[in-house]
PDB file of N, CA and C in Angstrom:
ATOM      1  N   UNK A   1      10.836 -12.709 -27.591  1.00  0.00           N
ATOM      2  CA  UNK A   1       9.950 -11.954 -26.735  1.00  0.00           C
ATOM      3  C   UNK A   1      10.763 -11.387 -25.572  1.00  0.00           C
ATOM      4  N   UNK A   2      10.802 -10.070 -25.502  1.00  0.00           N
ATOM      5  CA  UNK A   2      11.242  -9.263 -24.461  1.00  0.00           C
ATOM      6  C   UNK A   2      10.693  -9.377 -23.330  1.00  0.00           C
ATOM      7  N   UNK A   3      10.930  -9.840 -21.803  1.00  0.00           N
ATOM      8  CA  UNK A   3      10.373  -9.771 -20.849  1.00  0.00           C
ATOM      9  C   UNK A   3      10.084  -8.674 -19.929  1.00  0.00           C
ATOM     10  N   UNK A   4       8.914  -7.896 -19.426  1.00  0.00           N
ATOM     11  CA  UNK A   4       9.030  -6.556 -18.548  1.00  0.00           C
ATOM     12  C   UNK A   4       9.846  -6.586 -17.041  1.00  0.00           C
ATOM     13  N   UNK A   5      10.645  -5.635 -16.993  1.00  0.00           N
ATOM     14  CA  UNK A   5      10.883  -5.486 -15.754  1.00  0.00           C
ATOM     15  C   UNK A   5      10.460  -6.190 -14.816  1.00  0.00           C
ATOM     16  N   UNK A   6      11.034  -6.388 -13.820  1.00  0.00           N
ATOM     17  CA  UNK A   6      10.199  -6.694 -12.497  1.00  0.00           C
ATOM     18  C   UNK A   6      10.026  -5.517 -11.850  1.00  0.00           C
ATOM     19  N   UNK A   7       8.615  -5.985 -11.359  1.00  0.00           N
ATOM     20  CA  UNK A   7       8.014  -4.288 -10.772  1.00  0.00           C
ATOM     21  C   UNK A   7       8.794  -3.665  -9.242  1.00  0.00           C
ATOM     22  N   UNK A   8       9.675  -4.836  -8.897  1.00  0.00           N
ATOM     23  CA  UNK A   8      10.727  -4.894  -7.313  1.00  0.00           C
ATOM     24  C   UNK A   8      11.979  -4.062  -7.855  1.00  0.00           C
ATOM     25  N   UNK A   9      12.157  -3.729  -9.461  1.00  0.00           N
ATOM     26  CA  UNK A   9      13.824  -3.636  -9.136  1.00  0.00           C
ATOM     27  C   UNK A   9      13.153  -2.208 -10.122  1.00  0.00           C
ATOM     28  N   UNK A  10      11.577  -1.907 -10.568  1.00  0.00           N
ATOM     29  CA  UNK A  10      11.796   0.109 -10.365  1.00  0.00           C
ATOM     30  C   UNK A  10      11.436   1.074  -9.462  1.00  0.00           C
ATOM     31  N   UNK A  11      11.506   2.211  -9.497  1.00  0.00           N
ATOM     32  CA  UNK A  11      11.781   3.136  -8.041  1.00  0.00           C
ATOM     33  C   UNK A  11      10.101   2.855  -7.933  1.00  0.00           C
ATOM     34  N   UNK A  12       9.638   2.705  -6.606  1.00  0.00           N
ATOM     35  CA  UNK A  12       8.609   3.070  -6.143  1.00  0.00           C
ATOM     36  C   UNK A  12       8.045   4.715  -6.689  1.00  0.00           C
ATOM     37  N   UNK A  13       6.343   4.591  -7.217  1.00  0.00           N
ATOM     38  CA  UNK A  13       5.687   5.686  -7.218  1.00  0.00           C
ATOM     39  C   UNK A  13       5.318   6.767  -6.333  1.00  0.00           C
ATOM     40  N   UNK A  14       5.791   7.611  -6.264  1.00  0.00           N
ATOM     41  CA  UNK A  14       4.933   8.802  -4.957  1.00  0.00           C
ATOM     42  C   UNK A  14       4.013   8.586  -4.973  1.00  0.00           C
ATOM     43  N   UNK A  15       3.380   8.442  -3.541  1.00  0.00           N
ATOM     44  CA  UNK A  15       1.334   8.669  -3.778  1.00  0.00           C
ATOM     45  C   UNK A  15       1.349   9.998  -3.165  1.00  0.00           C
ATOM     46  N   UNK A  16       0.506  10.650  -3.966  1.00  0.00           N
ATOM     47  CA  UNK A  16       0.022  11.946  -2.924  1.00  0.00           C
ATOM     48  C   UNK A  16      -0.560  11.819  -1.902  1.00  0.00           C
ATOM     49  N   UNK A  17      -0.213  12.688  -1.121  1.00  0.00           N
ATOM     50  CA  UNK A  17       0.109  12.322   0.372  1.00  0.00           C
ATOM     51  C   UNK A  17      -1.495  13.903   1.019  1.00  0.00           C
ATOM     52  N   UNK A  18      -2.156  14.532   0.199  1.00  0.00           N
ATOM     53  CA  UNK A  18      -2.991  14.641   0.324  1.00  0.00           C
ATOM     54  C   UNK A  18      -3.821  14.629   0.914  1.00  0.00           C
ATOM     55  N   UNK A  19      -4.344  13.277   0.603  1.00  0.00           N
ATOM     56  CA  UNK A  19      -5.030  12.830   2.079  1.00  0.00           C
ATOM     57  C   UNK A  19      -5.286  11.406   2.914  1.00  0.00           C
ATOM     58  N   UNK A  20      -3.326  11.420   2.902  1.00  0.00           N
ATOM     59  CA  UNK A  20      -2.923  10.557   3.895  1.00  0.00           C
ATOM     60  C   UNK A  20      -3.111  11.235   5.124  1.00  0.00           C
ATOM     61  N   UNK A  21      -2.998  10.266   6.163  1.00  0.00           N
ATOM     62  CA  UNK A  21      -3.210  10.647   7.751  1.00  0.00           C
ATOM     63  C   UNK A  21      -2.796   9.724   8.635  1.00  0.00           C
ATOM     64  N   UNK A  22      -1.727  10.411   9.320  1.00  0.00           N
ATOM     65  CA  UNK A  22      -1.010   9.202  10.242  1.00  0.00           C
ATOM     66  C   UNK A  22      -2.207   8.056  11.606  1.00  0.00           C
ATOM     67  N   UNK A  23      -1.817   7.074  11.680  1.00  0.00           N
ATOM     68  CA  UNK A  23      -1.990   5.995  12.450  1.00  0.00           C
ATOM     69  C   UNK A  23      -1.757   4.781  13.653  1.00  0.00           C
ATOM     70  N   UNK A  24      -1.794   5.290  14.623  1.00  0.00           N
ATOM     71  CA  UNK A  24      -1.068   3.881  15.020  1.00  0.00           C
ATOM     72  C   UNK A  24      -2.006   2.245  15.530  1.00  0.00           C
ATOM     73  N   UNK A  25      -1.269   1.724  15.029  1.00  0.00           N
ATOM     74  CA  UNK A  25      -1.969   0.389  14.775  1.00  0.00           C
ATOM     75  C   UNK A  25      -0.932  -0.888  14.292  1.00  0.00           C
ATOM     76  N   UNK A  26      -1.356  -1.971  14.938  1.00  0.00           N
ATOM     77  CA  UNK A  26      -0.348  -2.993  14.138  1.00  0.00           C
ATOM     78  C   UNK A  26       1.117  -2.900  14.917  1.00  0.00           C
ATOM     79  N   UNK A  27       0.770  -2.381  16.276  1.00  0.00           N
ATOM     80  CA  UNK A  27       2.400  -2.634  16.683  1.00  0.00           C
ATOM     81  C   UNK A  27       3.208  -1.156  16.147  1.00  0.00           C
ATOM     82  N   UNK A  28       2.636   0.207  15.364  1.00  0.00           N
ATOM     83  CA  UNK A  28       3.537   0.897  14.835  1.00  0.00           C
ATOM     84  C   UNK A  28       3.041   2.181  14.304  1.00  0.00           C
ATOM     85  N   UNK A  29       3.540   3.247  14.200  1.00  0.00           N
ATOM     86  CA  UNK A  29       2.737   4.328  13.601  1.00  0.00           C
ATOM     87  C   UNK A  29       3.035   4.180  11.210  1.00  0.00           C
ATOM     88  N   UNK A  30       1.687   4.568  11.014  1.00  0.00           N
ATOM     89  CA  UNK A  30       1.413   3.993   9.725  1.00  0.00           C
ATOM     90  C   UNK A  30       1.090   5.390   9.147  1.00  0.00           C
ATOM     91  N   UNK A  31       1.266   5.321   7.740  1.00  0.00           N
ATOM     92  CA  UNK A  31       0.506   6.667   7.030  1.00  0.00           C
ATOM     93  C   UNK A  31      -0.513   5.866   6.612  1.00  0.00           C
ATOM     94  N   UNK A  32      -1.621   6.308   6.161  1.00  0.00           N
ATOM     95  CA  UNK A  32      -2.561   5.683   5.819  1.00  0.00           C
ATOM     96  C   UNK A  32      -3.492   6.772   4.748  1.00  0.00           C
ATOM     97  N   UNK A  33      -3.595   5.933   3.821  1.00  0.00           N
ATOM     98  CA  UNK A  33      -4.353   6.288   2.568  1.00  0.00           C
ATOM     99  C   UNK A  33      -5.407   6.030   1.949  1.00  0.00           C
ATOM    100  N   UNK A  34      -6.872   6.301   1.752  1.00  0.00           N
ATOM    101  CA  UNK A  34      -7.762   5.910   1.017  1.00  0.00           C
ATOM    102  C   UNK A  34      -7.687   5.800  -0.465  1.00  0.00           C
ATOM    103  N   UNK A  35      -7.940   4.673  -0.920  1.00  0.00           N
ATOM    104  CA  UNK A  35      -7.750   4.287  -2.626  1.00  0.00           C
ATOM    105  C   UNK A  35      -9.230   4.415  -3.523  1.00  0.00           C
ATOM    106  N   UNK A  36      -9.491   5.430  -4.145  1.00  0.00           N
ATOM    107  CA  UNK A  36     -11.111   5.523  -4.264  1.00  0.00           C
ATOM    108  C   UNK A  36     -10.908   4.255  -5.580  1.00  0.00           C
ATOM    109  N   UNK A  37     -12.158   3.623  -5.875  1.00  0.00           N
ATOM    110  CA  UNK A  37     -12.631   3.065  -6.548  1.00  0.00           C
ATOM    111  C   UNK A  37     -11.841   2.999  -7.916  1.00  0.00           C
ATOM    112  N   UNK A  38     -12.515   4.417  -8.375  1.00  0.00           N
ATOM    113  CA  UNK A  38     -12.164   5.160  -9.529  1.00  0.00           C
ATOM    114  C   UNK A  38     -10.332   5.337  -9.643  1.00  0.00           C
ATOM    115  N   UNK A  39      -9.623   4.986  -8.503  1.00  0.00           N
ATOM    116  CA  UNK A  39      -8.082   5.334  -9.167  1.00  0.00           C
ATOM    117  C   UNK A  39      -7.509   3.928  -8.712  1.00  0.00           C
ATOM    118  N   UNK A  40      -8.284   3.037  -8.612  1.00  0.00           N
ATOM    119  CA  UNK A  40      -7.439   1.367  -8.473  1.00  0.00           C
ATOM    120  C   UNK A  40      -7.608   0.893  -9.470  1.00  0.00           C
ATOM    121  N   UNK A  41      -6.517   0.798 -10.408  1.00  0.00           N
ATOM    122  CA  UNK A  41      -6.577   0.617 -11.806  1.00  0.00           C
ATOM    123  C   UNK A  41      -5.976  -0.727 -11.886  1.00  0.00           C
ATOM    124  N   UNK A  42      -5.395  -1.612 -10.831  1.00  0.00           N
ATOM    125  CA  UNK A  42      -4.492  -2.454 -10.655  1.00  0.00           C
ATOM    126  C   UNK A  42      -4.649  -3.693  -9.435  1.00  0.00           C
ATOM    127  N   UNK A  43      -4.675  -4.738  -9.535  1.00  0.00           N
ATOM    128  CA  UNK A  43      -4.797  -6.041  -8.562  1.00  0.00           C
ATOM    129  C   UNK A  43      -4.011  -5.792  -7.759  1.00  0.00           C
ATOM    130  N   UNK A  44      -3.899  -6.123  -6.566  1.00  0.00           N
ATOM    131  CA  UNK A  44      -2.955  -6.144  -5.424  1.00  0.00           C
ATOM    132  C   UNK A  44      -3.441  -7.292  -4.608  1.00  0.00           C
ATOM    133  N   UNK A  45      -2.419  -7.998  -3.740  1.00  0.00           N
ATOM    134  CA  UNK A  45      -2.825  -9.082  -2.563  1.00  0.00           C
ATOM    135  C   UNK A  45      -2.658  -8.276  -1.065  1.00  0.00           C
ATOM    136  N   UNK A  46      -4.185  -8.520  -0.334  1.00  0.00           N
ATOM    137  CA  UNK A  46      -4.032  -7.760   0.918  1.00  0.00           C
ATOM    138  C   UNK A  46      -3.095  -8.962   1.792  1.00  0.00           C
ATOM    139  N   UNK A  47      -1.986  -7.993   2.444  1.00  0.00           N
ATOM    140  CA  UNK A  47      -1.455  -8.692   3.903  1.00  0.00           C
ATOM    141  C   UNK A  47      -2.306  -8.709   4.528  1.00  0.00           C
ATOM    142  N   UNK A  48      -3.531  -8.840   5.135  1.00  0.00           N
ATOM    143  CA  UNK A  48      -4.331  -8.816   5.681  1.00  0.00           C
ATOM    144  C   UNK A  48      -4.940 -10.363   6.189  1.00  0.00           C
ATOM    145  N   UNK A  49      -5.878 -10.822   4.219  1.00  0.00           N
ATOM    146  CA  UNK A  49      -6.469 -11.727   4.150  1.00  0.00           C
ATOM    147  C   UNK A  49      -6.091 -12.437   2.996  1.00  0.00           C
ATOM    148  N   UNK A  50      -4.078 -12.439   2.518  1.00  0.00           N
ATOM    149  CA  UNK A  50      -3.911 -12.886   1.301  1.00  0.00           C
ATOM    150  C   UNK A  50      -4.551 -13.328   0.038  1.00  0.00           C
ATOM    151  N   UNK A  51      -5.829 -12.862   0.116  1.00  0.00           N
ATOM    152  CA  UNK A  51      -6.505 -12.539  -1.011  1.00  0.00           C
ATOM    153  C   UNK A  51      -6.268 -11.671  -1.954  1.00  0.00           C
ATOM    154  N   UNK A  52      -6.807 -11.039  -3.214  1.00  0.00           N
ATOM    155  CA  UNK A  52      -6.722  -9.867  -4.427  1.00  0.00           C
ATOM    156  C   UNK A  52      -7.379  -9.409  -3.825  1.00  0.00           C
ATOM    157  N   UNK A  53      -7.107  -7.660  -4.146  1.00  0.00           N
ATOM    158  CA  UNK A  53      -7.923  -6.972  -4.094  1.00  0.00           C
ATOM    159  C   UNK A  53      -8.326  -6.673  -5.502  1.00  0.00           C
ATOM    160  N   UNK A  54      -9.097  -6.919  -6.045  1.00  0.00           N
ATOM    161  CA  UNK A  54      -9.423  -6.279  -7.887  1.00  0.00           C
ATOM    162  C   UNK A  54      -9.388  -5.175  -7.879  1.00  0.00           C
ATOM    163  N   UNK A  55      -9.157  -4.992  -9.242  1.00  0.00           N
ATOM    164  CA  UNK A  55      -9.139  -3.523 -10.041  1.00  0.00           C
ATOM    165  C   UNK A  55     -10.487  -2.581  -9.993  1.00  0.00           C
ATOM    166  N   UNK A  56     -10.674  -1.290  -9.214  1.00  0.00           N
ATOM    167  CA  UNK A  56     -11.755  -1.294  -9.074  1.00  0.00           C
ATOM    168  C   UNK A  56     -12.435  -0.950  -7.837  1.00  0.00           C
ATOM    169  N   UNK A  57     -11.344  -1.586  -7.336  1.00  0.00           N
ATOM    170  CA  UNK A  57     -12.682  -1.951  -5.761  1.00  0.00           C
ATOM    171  C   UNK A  57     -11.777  -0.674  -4.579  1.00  0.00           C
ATOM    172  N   UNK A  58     -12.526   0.015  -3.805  1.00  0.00           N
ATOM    173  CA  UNK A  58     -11.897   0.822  -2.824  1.00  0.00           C
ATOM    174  C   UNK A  58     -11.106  -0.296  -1.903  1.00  0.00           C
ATOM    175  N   UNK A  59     -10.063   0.659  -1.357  1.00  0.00           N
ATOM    176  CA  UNK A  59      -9.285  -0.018  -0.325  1.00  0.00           C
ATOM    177  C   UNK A  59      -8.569   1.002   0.539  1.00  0.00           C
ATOM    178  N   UNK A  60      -7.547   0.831   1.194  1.00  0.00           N
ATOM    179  CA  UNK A  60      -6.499   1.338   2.030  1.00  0.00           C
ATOM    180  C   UNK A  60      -4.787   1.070   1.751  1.00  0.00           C
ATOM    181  N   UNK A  61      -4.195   2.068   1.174  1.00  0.00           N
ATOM    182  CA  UNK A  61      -2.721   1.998   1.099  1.00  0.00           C
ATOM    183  C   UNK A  61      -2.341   2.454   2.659  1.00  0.00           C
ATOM    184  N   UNK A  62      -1.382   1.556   3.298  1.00  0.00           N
ATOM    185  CA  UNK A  62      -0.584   2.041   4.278  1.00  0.00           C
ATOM    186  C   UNK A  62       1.230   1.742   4.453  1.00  0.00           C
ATOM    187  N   UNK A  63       1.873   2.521   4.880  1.00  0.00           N
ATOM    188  CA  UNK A  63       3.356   2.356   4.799  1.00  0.00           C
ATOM    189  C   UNK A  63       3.643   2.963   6.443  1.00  0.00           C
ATOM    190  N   UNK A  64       4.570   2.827   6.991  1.00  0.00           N
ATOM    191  CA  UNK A  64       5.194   2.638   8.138  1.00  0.00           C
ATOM    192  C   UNK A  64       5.293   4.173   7.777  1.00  0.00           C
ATOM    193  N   UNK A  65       5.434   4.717   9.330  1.00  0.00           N
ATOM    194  CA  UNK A  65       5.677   5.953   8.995  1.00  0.00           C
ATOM    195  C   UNK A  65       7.749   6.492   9.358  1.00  0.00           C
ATOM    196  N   UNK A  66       8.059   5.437   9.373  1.00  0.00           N
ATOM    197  CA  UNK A  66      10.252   5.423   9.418  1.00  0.00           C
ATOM    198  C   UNK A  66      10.084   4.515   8.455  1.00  0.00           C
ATOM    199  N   UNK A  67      11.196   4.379   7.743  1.00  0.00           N
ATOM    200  CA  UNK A  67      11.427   3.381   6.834  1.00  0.00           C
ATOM    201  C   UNK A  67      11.795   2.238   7.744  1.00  0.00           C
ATOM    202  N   UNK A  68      11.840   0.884   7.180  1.00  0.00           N
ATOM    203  CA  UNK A  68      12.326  -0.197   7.696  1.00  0.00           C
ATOM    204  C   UNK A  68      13.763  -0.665   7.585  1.00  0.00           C
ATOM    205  N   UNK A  69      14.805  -1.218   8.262  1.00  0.00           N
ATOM    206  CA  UNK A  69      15.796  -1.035   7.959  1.00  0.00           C
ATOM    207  C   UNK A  69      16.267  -2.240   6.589  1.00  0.00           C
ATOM    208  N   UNK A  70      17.306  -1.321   6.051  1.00  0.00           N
ATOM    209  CA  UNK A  70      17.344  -1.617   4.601  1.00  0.00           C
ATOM    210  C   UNK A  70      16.772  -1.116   3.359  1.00  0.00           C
ATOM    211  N   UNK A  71      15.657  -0.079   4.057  1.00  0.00           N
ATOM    212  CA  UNK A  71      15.064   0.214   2.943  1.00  0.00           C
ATOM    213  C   UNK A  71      15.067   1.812   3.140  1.00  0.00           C
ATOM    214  N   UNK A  72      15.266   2.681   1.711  1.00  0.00           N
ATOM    215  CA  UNK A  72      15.848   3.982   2.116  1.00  0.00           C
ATOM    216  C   UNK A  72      14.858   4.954   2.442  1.00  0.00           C
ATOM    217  N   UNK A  73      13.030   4.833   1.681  1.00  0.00           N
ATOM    218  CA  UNK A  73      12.129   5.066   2.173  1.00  0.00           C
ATOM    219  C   UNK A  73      11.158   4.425   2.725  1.00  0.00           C
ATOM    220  N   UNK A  74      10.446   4.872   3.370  1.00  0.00           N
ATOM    221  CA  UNK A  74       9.321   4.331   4.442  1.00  0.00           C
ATOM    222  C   UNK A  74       8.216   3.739   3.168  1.00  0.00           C
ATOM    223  N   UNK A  75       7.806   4.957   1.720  1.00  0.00           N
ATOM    224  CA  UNK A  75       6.696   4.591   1.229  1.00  0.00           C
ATOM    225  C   UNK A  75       6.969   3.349   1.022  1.00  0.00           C
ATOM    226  N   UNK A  76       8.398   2.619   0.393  1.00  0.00           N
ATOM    227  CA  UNK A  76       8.827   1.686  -0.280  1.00  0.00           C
ATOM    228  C   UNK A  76       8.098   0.379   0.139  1.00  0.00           C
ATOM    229  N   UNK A  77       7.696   0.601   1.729  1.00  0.00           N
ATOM    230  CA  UNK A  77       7.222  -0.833   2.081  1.00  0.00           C
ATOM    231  C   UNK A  77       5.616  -0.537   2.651  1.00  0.00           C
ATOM    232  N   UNK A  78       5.177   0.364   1.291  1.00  0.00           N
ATOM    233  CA  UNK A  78       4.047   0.489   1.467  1.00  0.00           C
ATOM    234  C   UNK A  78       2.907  -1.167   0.913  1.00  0.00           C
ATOM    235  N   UNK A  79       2.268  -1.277   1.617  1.00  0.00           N
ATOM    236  CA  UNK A  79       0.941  -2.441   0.828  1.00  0.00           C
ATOM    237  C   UNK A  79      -0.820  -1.922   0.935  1.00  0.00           C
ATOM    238  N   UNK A  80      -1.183  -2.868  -0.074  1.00  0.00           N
ATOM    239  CA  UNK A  80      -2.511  -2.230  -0.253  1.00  0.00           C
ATOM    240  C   UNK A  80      -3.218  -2.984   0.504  1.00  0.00           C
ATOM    241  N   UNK A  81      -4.466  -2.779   1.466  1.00  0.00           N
ATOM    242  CA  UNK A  81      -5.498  -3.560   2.163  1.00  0.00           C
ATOM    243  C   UNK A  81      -6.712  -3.375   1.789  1.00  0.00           C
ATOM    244  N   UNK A  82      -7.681  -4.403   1.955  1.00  0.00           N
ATOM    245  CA  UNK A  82      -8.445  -4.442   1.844  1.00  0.00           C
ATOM    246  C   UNK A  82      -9.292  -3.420   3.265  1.00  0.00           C
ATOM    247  N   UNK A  83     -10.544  -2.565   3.087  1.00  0.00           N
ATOM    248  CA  UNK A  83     -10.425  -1.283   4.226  1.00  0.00           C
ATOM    249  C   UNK A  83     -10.925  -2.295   5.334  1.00  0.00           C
ATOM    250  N   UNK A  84     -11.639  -3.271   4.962  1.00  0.00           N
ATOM    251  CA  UNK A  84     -12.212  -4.159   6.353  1.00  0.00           C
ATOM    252  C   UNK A  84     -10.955  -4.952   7.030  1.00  0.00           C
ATOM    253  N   UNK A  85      -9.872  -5.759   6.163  1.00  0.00           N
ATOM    254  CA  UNK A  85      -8.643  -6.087   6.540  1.00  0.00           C
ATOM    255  C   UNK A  85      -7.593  -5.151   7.754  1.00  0.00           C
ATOM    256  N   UNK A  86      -7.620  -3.827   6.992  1.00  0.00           N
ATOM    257  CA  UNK A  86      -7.011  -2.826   7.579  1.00  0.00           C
ATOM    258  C   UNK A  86      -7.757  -2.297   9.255  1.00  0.00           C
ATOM    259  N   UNK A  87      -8.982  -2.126   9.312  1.00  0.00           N
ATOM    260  CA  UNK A  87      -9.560  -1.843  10.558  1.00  0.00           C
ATOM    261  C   UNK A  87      -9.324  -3.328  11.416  1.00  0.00           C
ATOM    262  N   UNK A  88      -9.411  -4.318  10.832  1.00  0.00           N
ATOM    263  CA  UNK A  88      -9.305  -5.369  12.431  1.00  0.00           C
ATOM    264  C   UNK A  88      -7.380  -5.513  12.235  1.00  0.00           C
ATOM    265  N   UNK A  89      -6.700  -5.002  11.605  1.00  0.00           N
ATOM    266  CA  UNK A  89      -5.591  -5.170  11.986  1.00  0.00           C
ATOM    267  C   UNK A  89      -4.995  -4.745  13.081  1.00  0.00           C
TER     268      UNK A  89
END
């Protein structure tokens, strides 16, 4: 049995940037993204409330708006929140 990749060592996906909209919050300026329902096809754990977010459910993608050092883009250290997580952050 062949094992898949780890999802850390392929290039990060572009998100369309659409209708991202910058932020500051959290100590930092953020891009910030709405995830409709209909295109969260995939589990994620919010930094927020280390909980899942399920497949399914609306949320908030946000990424720093400079990259962090070490890392060559900003999206790279993008994470997904939960949208109630994301507002009391």
């Amino acid at each position: 049995m062949t094992r898949r990749p780890s999802k850390h060592l392929q290039p990060a996906r572009p998100l369309a940037a659409s209708h991202a909209h910058a932020e500051t919050r959290a100590g930092g300026a953020w891009i910030v993204r709405t995830m409709p329902g209909a295109h969260a096809g995939k589990s994620y754990r919010c930094p927020g409330c280390q909980t899942v977010i399920a497949p399914g459910t609306p949320h908030v993608v946000a990424w720093p708006s400079t990259p962090s050092p070490g890392t060559e883009r900003a999206v790279d250290d993008r994470r997904h929140w939960h949208t109630a997580c994301w507002e009391r952050s």
